[in-house]
PDB file of N, CA and C in Angstrom:
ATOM      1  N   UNK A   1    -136.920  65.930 -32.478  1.00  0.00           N
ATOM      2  CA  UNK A   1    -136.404  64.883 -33.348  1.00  0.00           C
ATOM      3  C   UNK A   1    -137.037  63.527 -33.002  1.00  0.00           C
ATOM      4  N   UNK A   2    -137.454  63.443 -31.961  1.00  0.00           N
ATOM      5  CA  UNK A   2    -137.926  62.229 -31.134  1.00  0.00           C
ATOM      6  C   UNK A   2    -139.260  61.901 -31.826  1.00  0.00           C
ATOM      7  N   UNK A   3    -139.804  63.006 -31.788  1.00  0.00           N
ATOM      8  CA  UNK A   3    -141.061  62.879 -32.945  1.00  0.00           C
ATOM      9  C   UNK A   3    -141.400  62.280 -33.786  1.00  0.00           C
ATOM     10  N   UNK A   4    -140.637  63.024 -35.038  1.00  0.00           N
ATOM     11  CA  UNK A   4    -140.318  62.862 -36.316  1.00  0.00           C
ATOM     12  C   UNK A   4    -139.916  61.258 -36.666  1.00  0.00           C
ATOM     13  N   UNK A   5    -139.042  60.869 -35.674  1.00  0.00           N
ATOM     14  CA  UNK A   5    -138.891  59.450 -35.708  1.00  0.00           C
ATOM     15  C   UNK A   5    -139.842  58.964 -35.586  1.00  0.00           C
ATOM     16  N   UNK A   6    -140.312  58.658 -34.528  1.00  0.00           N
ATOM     17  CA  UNK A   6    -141.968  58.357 -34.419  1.00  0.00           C
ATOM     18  C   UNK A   6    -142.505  58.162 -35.347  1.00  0.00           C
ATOM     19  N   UNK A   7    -142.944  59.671 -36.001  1.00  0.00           N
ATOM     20  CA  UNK A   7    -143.916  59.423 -37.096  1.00  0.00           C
ATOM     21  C   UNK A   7    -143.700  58.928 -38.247  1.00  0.00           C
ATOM     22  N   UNK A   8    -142.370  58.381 -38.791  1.00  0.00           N
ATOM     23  CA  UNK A   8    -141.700  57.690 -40.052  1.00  0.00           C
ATOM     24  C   UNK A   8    -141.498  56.739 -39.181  1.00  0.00           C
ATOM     25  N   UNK A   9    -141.664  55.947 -38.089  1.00  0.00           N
ATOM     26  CA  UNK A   9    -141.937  54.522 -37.546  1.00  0.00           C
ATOM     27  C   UNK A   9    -143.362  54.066 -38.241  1.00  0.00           C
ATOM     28  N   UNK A  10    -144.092  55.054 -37.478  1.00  0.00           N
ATOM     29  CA  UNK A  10    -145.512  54.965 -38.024  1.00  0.00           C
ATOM     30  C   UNK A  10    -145.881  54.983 -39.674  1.00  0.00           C
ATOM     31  N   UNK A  11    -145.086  55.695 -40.036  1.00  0.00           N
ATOM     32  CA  UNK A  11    -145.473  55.747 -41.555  1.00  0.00           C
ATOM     33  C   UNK A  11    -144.704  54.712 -42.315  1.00  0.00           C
ATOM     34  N   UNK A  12    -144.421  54.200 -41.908  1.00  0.00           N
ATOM     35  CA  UNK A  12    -143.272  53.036 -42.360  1.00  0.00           C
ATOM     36  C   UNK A  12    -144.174  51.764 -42.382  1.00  0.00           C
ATOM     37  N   UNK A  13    -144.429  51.301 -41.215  1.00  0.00           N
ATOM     38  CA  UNK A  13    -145.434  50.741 -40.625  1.00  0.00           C
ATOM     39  C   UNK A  13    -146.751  50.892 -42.121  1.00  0.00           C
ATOM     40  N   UNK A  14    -147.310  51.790 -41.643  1.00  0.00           N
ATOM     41  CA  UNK A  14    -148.590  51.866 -42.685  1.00  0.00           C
ATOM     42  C   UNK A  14    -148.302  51.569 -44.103  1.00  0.00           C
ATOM     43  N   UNK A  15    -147.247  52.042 -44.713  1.00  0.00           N
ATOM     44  CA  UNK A  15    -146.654  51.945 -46.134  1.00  0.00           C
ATOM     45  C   UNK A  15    -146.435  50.438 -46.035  1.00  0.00           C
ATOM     46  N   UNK A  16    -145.866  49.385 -45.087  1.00  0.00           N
ATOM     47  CA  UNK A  16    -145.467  48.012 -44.792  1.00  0.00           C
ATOM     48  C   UNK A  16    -146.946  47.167 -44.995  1.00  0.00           C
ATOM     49  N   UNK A  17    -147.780  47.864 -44.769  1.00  0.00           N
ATOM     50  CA  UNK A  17    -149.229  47.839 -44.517  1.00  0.00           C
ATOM     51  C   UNK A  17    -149.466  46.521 -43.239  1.00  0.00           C
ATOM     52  N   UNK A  18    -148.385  46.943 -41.982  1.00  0.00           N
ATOM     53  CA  UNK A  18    -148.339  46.428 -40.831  1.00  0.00           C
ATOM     54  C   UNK A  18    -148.994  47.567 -40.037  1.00  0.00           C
ATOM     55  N   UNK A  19    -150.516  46.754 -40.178  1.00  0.00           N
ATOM     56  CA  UNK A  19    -151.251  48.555 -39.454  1.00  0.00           C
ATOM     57  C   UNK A  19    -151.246  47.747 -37.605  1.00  0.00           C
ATOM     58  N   UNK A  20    -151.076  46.727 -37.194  1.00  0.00           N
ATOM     59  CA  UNK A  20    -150.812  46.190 -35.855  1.00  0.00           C
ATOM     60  C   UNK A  20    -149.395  46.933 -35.577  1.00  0.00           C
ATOM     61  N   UNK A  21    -148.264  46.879 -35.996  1.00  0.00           N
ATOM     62  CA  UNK A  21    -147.371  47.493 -35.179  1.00  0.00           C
ATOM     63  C   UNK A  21    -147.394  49.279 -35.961  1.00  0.00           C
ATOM     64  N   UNK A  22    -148.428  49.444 -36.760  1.00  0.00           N
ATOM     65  CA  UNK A  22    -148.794  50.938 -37.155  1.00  0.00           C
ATOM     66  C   UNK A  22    -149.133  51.772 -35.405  1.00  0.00           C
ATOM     67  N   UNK A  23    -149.912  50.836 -35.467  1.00  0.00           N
ATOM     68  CA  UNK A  23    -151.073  51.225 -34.427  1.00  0.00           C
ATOM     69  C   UNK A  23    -150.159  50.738 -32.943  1.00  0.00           C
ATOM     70  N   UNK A  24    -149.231  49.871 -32.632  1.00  0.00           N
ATOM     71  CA  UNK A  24    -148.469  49.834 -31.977  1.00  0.00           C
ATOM     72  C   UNK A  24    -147.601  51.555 -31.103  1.00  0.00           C
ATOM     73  N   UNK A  25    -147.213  51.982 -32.935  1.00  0.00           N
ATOM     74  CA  UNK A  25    -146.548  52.768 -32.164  1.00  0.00           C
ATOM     75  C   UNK A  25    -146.895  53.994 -32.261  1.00  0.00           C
ATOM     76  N   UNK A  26    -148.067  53.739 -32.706  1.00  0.00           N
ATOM     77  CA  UNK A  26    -149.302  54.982 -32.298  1.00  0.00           C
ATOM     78  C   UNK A  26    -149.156  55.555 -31.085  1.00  0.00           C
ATOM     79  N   UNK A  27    -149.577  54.013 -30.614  1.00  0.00           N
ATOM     80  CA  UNK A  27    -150.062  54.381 -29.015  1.00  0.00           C
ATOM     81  C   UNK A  27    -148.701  54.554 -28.171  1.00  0.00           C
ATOM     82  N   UNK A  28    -147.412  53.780 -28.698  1.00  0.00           N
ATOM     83  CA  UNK A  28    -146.345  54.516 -28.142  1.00  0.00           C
ATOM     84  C   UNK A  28    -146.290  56.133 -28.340  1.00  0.00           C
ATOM     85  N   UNK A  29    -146.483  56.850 -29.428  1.00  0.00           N
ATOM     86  CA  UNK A  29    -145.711  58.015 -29.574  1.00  0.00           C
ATOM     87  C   UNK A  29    -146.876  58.797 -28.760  1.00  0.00           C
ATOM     88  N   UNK A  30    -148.136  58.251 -29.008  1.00  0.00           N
ATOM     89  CA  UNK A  30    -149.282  59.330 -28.261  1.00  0.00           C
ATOM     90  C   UNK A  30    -148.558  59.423 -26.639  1.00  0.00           C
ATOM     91  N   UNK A  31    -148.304  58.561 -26.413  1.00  0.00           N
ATOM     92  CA  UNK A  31    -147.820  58.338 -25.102  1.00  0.00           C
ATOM     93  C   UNK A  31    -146.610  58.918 -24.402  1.00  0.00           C
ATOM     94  N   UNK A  32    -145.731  59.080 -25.353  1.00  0.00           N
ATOM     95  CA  UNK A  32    -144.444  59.664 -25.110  1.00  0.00           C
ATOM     96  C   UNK A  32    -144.759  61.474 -25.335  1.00  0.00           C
ATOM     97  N   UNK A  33    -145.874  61.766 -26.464  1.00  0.00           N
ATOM     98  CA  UNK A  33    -146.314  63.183 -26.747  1.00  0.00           C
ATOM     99  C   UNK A  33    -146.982  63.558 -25.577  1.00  0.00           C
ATOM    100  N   UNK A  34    -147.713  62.701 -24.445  1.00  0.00           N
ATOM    101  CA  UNK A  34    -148.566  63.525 -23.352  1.00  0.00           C
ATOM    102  C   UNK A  34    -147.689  63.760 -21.971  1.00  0.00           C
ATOM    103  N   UNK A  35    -146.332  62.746 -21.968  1.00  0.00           N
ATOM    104  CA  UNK A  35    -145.779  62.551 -20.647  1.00  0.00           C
ATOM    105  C   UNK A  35    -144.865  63.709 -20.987  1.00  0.00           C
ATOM    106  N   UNK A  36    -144.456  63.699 -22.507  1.00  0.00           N
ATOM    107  CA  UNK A  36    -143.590  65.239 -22.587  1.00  0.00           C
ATOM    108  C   UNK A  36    -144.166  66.689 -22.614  1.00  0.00           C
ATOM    109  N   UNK A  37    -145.487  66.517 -22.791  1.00  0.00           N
ATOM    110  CA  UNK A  37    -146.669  67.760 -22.684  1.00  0.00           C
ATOM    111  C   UNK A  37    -146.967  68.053 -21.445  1.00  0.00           C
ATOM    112  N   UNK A  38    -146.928  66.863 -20.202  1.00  0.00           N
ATOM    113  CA  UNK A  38    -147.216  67.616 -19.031  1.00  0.00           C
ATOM    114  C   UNK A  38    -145.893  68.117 -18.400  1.00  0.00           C
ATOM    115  N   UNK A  39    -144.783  67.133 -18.743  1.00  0.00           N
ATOM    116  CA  UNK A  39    -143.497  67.790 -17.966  1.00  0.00           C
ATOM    117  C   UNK A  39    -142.815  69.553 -18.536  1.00  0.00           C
ATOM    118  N   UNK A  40    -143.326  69.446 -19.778  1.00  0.00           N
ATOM    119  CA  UNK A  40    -143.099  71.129 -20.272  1.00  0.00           C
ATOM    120  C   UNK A  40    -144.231  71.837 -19.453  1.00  0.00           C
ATOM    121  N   UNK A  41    -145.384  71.557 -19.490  1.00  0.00           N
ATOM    122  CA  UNK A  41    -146.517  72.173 -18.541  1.00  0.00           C
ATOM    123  C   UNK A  41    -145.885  72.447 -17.241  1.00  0.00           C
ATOM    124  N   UNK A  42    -145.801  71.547 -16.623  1.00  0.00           N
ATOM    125  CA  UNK A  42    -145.311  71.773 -15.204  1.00  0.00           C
ATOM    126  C   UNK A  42    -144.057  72.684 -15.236  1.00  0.00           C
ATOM    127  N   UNK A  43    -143.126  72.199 -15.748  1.00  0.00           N
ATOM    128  CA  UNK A  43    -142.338  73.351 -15.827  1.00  0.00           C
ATOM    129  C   UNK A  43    -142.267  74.650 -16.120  1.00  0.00           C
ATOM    130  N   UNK A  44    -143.546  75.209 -17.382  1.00  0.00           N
ATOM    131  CA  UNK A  44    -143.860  76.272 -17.586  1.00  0.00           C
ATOM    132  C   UNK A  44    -144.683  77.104 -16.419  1.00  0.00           C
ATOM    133  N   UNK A  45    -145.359  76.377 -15.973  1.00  0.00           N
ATOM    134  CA  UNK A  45    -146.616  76.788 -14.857  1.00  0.00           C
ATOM    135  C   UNK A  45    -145.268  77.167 -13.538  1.00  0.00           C
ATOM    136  N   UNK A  46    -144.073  76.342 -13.177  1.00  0.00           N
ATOM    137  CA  UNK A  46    -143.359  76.980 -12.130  1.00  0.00           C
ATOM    138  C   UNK A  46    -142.704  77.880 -12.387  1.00  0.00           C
ATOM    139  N   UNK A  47    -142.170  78.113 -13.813  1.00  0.00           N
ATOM    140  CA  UNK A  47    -141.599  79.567 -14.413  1.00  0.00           C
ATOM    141  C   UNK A  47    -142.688  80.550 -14.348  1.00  0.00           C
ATOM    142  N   UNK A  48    -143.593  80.453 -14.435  1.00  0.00           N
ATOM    143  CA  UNK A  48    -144.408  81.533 -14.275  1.00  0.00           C
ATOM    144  C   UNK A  48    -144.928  81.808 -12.716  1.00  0.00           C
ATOM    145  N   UNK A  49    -144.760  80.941 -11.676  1.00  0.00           N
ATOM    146  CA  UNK A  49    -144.646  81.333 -10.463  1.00  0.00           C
ATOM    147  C   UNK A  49    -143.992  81.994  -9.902  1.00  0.00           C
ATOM    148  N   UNK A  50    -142.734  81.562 -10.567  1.00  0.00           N
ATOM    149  CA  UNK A  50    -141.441  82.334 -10.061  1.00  0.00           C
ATOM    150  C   UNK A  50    -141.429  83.911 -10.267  1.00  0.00           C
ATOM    151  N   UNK A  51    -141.993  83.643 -11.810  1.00  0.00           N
ATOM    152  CA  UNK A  51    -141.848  84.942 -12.273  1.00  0.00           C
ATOM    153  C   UNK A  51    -142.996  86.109 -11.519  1.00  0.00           C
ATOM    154  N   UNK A  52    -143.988  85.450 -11.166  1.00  0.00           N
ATOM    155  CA  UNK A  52    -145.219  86.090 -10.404  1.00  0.00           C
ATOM    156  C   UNK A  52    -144.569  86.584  -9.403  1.00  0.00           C
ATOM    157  N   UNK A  53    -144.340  85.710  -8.341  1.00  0.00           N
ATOM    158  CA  UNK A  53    -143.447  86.038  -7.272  1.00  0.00           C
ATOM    159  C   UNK A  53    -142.303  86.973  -7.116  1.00  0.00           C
ATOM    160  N   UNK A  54    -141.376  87.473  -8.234  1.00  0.00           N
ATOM    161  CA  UNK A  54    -140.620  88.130  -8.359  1.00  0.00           C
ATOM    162  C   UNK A  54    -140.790  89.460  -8.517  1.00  0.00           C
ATOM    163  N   UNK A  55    -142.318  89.705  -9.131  1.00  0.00           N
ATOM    164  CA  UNK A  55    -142.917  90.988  -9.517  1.00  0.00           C
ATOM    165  C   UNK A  55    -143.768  91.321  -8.634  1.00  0.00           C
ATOM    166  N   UNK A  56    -144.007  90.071  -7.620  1.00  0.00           N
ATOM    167  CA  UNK A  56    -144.850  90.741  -6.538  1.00  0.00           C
ATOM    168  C   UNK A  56    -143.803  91.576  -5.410  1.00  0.00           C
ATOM    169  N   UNK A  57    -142.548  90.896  -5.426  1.00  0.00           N
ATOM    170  CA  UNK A  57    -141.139  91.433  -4.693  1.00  0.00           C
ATOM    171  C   UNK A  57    -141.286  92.759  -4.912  1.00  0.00           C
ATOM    172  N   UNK A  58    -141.204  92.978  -6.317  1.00  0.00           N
ATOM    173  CA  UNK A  58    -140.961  94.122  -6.814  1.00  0.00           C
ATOM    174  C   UNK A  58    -141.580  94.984  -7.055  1.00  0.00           C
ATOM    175  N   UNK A  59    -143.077  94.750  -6.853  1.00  0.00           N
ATOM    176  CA  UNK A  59    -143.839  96.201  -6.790  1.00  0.00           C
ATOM    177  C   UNK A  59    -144.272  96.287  -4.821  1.00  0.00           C
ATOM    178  N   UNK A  60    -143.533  95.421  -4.305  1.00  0.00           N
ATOM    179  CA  UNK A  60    -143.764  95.833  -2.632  1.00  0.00           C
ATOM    180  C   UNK A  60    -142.389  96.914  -2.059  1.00  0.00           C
ATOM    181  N   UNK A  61    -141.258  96.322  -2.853  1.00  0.00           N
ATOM    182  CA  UNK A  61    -140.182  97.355  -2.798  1.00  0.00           C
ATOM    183  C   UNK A  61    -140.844  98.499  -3.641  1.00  0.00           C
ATOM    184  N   UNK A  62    -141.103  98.830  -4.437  1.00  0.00           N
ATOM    185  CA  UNK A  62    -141.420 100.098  -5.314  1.00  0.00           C
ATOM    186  C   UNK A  62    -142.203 101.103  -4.692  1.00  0.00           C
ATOM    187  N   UNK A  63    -143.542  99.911  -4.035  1.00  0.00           N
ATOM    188  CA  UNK A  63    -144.331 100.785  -2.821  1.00  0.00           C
ATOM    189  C   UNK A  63    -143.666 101.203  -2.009  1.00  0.00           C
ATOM    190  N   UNK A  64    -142.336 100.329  -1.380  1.00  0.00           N
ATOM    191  CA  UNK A  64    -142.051 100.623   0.450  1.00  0.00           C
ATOM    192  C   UNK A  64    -141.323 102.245   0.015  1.00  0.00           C
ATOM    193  N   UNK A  65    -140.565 102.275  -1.342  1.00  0.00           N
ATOM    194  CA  UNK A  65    -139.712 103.180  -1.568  1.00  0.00           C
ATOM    195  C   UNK A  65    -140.618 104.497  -1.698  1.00  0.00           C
ATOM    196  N   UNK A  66    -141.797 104.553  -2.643  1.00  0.00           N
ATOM    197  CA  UNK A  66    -142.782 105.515  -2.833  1.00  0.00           C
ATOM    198  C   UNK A  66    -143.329 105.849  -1.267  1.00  0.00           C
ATOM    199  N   UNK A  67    -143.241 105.465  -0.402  1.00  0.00           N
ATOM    200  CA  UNK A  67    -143.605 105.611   0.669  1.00  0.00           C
ATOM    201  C   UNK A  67    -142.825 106.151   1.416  1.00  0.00           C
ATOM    202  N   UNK A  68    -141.386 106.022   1.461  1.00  0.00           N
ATOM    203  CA  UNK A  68    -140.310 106.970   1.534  1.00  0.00           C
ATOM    204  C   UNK A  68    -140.262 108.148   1.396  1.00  0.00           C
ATOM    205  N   UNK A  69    -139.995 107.792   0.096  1.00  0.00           N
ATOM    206  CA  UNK A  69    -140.175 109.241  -0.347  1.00  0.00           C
ATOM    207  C   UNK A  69    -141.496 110.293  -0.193  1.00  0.00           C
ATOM    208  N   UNK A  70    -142.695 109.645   0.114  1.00  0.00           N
ATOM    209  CA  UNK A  70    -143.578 110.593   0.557  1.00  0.00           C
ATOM    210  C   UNK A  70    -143.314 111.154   1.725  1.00  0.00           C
ATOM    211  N   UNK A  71    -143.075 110.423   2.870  1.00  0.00           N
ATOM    212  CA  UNK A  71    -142.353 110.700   3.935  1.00  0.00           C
ATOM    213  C   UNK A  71    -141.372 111.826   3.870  1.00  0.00           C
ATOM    214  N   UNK A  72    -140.439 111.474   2.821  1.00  0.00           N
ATOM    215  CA  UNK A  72    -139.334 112.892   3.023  1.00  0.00           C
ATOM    216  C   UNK A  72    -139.617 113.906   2.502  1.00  0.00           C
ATOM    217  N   UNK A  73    -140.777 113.592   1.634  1.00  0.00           N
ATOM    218  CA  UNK A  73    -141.176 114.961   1.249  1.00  0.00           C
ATOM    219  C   UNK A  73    -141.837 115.622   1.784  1.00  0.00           C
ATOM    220  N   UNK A  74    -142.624 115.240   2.543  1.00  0.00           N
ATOM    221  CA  UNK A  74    -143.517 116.047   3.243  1.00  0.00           C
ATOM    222  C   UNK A  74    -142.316 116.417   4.570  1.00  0.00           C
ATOM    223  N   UNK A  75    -141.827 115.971   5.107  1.00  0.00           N
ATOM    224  CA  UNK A  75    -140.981 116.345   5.960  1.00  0.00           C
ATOM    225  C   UNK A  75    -140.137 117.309   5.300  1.00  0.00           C
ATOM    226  N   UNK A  76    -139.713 117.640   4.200  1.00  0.00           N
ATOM    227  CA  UNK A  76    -139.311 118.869   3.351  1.00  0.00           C
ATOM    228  C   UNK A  76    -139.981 120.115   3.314  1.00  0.00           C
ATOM    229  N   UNK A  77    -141.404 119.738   3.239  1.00  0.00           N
ATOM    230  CA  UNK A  77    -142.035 120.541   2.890  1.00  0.00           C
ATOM    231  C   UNK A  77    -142.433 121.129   4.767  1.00  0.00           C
ATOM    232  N   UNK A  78    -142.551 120.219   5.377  1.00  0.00           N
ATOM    233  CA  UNK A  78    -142.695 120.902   7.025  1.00  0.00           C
ATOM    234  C   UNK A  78    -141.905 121.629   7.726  1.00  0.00           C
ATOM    235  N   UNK A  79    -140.701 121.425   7.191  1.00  0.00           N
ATOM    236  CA  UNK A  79    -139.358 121.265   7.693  1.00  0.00           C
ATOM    237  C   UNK A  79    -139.328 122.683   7.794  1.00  0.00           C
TER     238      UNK A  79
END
C-alpha cells in the first residue's frame, strides 16, 4: 500500500506539472523501494539458511539411522 501511495504522490505531482517535487518523490519512493528490497532479501537469504541447516540435520539423522540398521542387520544375519 506504501507504494501505491507513492506512485499517486508522484502522479499527482506530474499531472500538477510540479515535475521538482515529481522528481522529489521519485527519489523518495526509489529509496524507500531498495531499503525494503534488501531487508526482504536479508530476511529471505536467513530463511533459507535455516532451512539448509535443518535438512542438513536431517539427512545426518537419516544416515546415523541407515547405519543402524545396517548394523542390526547384519548382526541378524550373523547371529
Amino acid at each position: 500500500m506504501t507504494w501505491v501511495k507513492e506512485h499517486m504522490e508522484i502522479m499527482d505531482a506530474l499531472c500538477a506539472n510540479d515535475r521538482e517535487r515529481a522528481a522529489q518523490r521519485m527519489r523518495a519512493h526509489l529509496e524507500n523501494a531498495y531499503v525494503s528490497t534488501m531487508k526482504l532479501t536479508a530476511e529471505a537469504q536467513k530463511a533459507a539458511a535455516a532451512r539448509s541447516k535443518t535438512k542438513g540435520r536431517e539427512r545426518s539423522n537419516a544416515s546415523r539411522r541407515r547405519e543402524r540398521n545396517d548394523v542390526s542387520a547384519e548382526s541378524d544375519i550373523a547371529g
